[in-house]
N, C-alpha and C. Protein backbone atom coordinates (compact mmCIF):
# COMPACT_ATOMS: atom_id res chain seq x y z
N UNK A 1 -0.47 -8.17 -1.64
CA UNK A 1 0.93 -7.91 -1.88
C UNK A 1 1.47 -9.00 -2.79
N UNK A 2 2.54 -8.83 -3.58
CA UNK A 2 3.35 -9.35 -4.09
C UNK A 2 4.56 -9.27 -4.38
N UNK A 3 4.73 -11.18 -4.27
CA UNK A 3 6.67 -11.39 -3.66
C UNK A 3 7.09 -10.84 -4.92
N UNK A 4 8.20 -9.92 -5.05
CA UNK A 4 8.79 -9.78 -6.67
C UNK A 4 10.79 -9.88 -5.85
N UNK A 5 11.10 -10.37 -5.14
CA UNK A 5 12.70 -10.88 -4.51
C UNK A 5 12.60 -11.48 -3.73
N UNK A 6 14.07 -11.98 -3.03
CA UNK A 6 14.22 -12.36 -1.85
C UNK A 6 16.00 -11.81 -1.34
N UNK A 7 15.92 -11.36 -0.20
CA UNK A 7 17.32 -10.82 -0.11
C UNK A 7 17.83 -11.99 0.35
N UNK A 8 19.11 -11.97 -0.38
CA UNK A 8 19.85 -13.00 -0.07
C UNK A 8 20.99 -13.09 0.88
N UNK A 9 22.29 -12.40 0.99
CA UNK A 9 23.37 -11.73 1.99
C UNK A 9 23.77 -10.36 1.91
N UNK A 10 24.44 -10.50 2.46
CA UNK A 10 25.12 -9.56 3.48
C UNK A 10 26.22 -8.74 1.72
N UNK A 11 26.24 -7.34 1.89
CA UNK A 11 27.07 -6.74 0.51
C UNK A 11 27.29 -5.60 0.94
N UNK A 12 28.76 -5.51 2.07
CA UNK A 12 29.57 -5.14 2.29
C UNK A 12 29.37 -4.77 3.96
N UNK A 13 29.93 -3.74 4.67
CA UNK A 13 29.83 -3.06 5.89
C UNK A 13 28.70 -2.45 6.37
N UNK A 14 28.26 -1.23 5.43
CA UNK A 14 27.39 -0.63 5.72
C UNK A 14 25.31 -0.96 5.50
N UNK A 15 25.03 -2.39 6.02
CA UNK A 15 23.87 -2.57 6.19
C UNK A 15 23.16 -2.69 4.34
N UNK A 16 23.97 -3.00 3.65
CA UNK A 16 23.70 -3.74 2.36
C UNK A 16 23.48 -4.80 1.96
N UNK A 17 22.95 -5.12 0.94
CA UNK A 17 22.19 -6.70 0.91
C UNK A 17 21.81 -6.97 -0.69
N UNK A 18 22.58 -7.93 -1.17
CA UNK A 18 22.09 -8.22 -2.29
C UNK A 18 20.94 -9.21 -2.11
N UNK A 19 19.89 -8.62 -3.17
CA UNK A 19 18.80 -9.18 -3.52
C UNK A 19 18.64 -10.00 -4.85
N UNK A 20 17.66 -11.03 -4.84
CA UNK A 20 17.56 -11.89 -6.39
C UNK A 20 16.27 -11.67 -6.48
N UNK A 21 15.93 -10.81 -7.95
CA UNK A 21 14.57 -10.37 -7.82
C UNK A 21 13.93 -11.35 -8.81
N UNK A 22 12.76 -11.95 -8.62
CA UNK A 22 11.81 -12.33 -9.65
C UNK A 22 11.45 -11.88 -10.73
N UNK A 23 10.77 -12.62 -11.60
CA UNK A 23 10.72 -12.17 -13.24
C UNK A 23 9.29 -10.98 -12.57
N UNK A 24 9.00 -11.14 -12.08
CA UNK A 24 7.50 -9.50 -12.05
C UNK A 24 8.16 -8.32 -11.35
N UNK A 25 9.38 -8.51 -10.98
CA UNK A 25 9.73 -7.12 -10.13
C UNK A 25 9.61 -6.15 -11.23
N UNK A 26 9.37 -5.22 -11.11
CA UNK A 26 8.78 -4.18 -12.30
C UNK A 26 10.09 -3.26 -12.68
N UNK A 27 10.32 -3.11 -13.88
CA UNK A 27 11.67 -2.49 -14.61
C UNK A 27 11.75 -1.11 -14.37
N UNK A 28 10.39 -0.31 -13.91
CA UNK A 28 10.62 0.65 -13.37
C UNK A 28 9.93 1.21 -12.21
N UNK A 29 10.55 0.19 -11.28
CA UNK A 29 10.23 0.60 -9.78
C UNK A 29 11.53 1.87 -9.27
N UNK A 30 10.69 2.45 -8.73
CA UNK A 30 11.18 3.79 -7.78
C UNK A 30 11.44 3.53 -6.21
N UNK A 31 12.41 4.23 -6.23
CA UNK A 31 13.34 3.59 -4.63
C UNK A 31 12.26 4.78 -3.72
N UNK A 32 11.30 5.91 -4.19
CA UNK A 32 9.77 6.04 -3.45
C UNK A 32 8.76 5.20 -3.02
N UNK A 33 8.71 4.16 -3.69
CA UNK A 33 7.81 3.17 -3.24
C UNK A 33 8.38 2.46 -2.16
N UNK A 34 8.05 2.15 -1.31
CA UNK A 34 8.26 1.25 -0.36
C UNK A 34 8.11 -0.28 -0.44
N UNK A 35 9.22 -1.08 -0.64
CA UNK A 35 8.65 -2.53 -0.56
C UNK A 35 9.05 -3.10 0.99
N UNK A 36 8.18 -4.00 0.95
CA UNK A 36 7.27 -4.69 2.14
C UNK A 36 8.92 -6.40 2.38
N UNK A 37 8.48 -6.23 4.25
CA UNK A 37 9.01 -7.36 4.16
C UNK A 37 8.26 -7.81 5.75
N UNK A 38 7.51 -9.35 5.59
CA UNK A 38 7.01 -10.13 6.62
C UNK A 38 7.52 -10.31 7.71
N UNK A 39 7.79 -9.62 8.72
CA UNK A 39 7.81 -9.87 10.15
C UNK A 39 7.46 -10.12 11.08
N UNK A 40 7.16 -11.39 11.82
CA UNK A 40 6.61 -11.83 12.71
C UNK A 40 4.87 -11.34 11.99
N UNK A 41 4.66 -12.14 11.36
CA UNK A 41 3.16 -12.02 10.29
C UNK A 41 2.84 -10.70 9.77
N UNK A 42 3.94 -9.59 10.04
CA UNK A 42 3.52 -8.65 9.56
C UNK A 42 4.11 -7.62 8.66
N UNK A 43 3.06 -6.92 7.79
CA UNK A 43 3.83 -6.68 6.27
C UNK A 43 4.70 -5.21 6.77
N UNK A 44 5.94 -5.24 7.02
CA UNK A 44 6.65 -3.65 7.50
C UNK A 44 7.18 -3.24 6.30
N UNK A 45 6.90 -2.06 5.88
CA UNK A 45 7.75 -1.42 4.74
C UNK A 45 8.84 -0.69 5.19
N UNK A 46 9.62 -0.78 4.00
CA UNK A 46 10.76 -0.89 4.08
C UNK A 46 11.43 0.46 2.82
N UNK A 47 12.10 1.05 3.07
CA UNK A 47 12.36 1.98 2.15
C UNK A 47 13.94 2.29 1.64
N UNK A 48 14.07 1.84 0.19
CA UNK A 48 15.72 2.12 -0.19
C UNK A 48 16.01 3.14 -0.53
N UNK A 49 17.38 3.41 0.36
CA UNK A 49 17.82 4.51 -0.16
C UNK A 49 19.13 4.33 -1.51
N UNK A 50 19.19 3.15 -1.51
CA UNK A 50 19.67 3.03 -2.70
C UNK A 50 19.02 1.80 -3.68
N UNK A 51 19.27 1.38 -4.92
CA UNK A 51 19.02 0.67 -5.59
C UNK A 51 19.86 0.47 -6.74
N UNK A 52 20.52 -0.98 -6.97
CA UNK A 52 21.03 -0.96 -8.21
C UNK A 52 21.19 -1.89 -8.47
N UNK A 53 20.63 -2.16 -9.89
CA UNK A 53 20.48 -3.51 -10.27
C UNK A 53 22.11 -3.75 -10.81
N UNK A 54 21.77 -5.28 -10.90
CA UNK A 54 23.02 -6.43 -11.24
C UNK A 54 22.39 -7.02 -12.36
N UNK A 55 22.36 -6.83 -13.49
CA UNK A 55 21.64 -7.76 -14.30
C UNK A 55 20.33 -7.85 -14.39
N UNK A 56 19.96 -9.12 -14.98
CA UNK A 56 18.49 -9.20 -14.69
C UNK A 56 18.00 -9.63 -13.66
N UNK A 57 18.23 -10.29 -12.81
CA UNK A 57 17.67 -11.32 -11.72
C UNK A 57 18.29 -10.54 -10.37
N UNK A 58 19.66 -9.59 -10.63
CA UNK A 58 20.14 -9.13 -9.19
C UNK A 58 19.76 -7.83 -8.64
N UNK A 59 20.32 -7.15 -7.77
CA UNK A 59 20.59 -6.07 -7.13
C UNK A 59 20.49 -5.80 -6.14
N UNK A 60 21.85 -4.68 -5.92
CA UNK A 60 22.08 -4.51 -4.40
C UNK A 60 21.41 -2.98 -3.69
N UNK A 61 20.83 -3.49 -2.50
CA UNK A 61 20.07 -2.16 -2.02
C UNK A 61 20.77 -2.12 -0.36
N UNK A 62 20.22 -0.56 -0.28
CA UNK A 62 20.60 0.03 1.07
C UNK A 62 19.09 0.39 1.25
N UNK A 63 18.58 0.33 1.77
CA UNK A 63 17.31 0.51 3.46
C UNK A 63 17.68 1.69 4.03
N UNK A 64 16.56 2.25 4.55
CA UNK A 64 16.77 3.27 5.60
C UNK A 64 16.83 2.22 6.78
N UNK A 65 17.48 3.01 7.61
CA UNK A 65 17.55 2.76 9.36
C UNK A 65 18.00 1.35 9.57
N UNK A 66 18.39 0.59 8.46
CA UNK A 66 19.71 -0.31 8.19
C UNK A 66 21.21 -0.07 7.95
N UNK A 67 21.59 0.34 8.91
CA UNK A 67 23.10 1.16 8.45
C UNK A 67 24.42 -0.05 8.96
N UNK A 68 23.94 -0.98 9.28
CA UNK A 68 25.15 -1.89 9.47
C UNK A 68 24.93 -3.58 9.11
N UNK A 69 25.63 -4.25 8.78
CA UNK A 69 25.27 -5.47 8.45
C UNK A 69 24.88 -6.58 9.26
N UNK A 70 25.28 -6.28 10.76
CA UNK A 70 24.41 -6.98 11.75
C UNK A 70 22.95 -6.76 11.64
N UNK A 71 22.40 -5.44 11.77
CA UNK A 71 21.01 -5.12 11.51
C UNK A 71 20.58 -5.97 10.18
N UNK A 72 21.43 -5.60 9.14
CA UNK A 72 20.48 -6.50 8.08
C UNK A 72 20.55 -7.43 8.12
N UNK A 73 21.42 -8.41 8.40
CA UNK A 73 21.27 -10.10 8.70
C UNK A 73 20.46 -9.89 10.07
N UNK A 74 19.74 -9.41 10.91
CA UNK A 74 19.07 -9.60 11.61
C UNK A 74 17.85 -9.61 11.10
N UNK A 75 17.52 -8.69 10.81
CA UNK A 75 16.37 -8.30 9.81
C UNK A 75 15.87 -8.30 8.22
N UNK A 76 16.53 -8.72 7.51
CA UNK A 76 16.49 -8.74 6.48
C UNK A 76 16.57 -9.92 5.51
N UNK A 77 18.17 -10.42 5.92
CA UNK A 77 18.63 -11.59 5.46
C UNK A 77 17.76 -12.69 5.34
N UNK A 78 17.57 -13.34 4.20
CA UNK A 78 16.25 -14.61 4.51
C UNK A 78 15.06 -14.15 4.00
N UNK A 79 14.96 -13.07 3.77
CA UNK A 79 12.89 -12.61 3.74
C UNK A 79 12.80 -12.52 2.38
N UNK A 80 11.56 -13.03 2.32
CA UNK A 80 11.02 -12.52 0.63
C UNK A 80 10.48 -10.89 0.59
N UNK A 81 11.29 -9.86 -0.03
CA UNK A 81 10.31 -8.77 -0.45
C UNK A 81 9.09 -8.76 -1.19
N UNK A 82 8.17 -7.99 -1.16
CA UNK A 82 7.05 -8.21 -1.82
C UNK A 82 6.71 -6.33 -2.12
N UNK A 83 6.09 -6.08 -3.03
CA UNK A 83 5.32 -4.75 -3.24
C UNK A 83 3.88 -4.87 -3.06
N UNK A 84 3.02 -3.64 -2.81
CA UNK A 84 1.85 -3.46 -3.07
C UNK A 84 1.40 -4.10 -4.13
N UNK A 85 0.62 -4.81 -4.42
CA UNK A 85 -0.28 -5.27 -5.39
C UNK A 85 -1.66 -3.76 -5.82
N UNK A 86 -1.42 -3.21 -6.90
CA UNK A 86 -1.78 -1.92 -7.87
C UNK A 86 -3.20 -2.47 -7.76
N UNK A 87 -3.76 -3.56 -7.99
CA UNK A 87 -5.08 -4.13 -8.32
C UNK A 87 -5.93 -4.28 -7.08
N UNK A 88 -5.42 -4.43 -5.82
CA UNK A 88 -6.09 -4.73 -4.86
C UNK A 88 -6.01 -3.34 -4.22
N UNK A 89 -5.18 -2.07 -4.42
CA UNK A 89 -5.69 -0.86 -3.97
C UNK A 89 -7.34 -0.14 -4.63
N UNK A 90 -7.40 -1.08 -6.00
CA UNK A 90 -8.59 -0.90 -7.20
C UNK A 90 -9.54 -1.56 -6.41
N UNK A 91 -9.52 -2.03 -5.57
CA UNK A 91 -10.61 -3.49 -5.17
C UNK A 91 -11.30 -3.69 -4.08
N UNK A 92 -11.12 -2.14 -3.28
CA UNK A 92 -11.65 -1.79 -2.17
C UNK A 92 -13.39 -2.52 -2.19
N UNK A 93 -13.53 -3.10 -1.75
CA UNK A 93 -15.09 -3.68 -1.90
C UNK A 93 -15.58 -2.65 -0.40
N UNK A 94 -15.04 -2.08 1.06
CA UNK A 94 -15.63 -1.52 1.25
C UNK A 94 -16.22 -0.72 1.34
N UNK A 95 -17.78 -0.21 2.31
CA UNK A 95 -18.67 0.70 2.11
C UNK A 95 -18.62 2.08 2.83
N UNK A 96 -18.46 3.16 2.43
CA UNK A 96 -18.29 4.11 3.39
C UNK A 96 -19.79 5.06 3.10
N UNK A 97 -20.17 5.66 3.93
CA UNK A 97 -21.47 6.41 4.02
C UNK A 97 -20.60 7.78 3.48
N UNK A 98 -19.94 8.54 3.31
CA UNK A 98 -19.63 9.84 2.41
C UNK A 98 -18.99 9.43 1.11
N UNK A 99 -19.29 7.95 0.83
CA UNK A 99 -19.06 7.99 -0.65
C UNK A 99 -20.83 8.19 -1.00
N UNK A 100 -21.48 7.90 -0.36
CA UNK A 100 -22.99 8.45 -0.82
C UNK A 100 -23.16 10.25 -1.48
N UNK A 101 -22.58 10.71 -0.65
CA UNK A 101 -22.94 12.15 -0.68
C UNK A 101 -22.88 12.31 -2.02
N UNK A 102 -23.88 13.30 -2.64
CA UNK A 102 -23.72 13.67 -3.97
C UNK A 102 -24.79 12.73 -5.04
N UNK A 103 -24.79 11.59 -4.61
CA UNK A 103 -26.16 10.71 -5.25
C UNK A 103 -27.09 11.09 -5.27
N UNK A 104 -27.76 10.91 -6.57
CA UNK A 104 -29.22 11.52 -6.55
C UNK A 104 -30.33 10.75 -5.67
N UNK A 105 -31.33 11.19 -5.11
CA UNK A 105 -32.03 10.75 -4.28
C UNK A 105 -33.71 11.16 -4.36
N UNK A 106 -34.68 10.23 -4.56
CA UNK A 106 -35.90 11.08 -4.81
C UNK A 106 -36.84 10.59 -3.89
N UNK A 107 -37.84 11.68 -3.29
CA UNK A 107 -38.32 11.19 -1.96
C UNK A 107 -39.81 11.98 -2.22
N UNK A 108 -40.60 11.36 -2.22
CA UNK A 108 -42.19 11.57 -2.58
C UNK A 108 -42.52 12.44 -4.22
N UNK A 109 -41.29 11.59 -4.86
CA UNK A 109 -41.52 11.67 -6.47
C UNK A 109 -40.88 13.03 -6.47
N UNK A 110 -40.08 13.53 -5.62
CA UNK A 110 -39.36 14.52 -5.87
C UNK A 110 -37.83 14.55 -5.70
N UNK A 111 -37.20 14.79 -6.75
CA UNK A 111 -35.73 14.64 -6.88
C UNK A 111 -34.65 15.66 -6.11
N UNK A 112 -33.81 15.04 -5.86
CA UNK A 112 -32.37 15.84 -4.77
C UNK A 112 -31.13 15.06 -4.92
N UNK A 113 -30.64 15.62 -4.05
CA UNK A 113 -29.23 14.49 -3.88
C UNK A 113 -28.73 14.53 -1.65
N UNK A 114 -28.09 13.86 -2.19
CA UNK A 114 -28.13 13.43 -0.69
C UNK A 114 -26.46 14.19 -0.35
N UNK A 115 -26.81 15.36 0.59
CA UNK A 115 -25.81 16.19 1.22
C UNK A 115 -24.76 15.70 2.44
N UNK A 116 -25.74 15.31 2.77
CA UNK A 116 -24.66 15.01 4.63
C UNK A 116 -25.52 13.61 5.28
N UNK A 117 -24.79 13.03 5.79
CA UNK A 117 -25.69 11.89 6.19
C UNK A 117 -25.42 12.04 7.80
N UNK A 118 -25.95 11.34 8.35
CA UNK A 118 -25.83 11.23 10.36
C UNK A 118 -25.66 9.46 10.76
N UNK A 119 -24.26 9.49 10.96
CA UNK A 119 -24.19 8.03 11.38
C UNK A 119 -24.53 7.26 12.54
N UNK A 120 -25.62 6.35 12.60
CA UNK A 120 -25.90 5.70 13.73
C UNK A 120 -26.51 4.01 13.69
N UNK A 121 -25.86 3.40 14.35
CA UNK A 121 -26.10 1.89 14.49
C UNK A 121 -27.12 2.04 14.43
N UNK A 122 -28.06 2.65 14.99
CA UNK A 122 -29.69 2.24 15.38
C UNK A 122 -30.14 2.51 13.74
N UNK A 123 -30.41 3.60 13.20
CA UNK A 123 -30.05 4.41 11.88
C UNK A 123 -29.82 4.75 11.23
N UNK A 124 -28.61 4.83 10.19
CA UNK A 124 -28.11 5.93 9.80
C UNK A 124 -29.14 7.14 8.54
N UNK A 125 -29.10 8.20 9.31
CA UNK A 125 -29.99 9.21 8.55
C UNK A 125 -29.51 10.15 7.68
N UNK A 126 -30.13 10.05 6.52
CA UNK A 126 -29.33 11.25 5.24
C UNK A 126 -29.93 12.39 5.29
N UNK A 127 -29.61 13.68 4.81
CA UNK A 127 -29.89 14.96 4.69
C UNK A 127 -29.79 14.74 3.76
N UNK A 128 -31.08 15.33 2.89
CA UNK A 128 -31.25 15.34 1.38
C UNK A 128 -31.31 16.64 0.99
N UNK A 129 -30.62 17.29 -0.30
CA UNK A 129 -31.30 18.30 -0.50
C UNK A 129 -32.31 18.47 -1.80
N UNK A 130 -33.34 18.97 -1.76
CA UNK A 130 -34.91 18.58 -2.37
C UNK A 130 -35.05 20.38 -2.70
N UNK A 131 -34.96 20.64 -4.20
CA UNK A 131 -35.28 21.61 -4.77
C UNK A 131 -34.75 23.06 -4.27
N UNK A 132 -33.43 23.05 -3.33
CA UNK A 132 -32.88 24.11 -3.16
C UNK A 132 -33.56 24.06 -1.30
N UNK A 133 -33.91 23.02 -1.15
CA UNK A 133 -34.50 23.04 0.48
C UNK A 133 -33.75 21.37 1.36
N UNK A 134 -33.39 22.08 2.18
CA UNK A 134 -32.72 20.75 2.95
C UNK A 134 -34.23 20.02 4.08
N UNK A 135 -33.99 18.40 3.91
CA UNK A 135 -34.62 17.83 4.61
C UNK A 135 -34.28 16.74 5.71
C-alpha cells in the first residue's frame, strides 16, 4: 500500500473531513476505488462517497457509514490514507497448483498437457492428458 494523504479535521456536520493529499495521490483517482486507512494494525477500506479537490495538495471527502463528525474524529481524524499499490497486485510470487493446468507435459517421450491435478501433502498428483487419452 501507499500513503498518498492524511486527513486532517473535521469539514462541517455531516461526517466530513478535509484531507492534505501528497504529491503521488493520482489525478485521476475514482471515488470506486477504495482507499485504505490503518486501524489498530489494520489496513480497513474505506469508500467516498464524495470527493473534491481544493487545489493541489487539498480535498474534502465524505466516507460511507461516516455520517457525523463525531464518527470521523473518532475514526478518521489523524490517519494517513494510503491506496493499493498497482505493482504489488503484479507481484503475486505465490504458487497455486491450477495455475499449472494447461502446461505442456511429456511423460515417456510422449507429449500432453496437464488437465486436473489432485491435491495432497503426501503428493500432489496431475492428470495428464497424453494423445487424446487421460492418465
Amino acid at each position: 500500500m501507499i500513503a498518498v494523504g492524511r486527513i486532517g479535521r473535521i469539514f462541517g456536520n455531516d461526517g466530513g473531513v478535509m484531507v492534505t493529499l501528497y504529491t503521488n495521490f493520482p489525478d485521476d483517482f475514482s471515488t470506486q476505488e477504495p482507499l485504505f486507512v490503518v486501524i489498530d494494525k489494520l489496513a480497513v477500506p474505506i469508500f467516498c462517497n464524495s470527493f473534491e479537490r481544493r487545489g493541489q495538495a487539498g480535498a474534502v471527502a465524505h466516507f460511507d457509514d461516516i455520517d457525523t463528525s463525531r464518527r470521523a474524529e473518532d475514526f478518521l481524524v489523524g490517519h494517513e490514507i494510503f491506496l493499493q499499490d498497482e505493482e504489488s497486485e503484479d507481484a503475486d510470487d505465490e504458487f497455486y497448483m491450477e495455475d499449472l493446468i494447461g502446461f505442456t507435459a511429456i511423460v515417456d517421450k510422449r507429449k500432453g498437457s496437464i488437465s486436473d491435478y489432485y491435491d495432497s501433502e503426501a503428493n500432489p498428483l496431475f492428470e495428464i492428458t497424453l494423445e487424446g487419452r487421460e492418465h
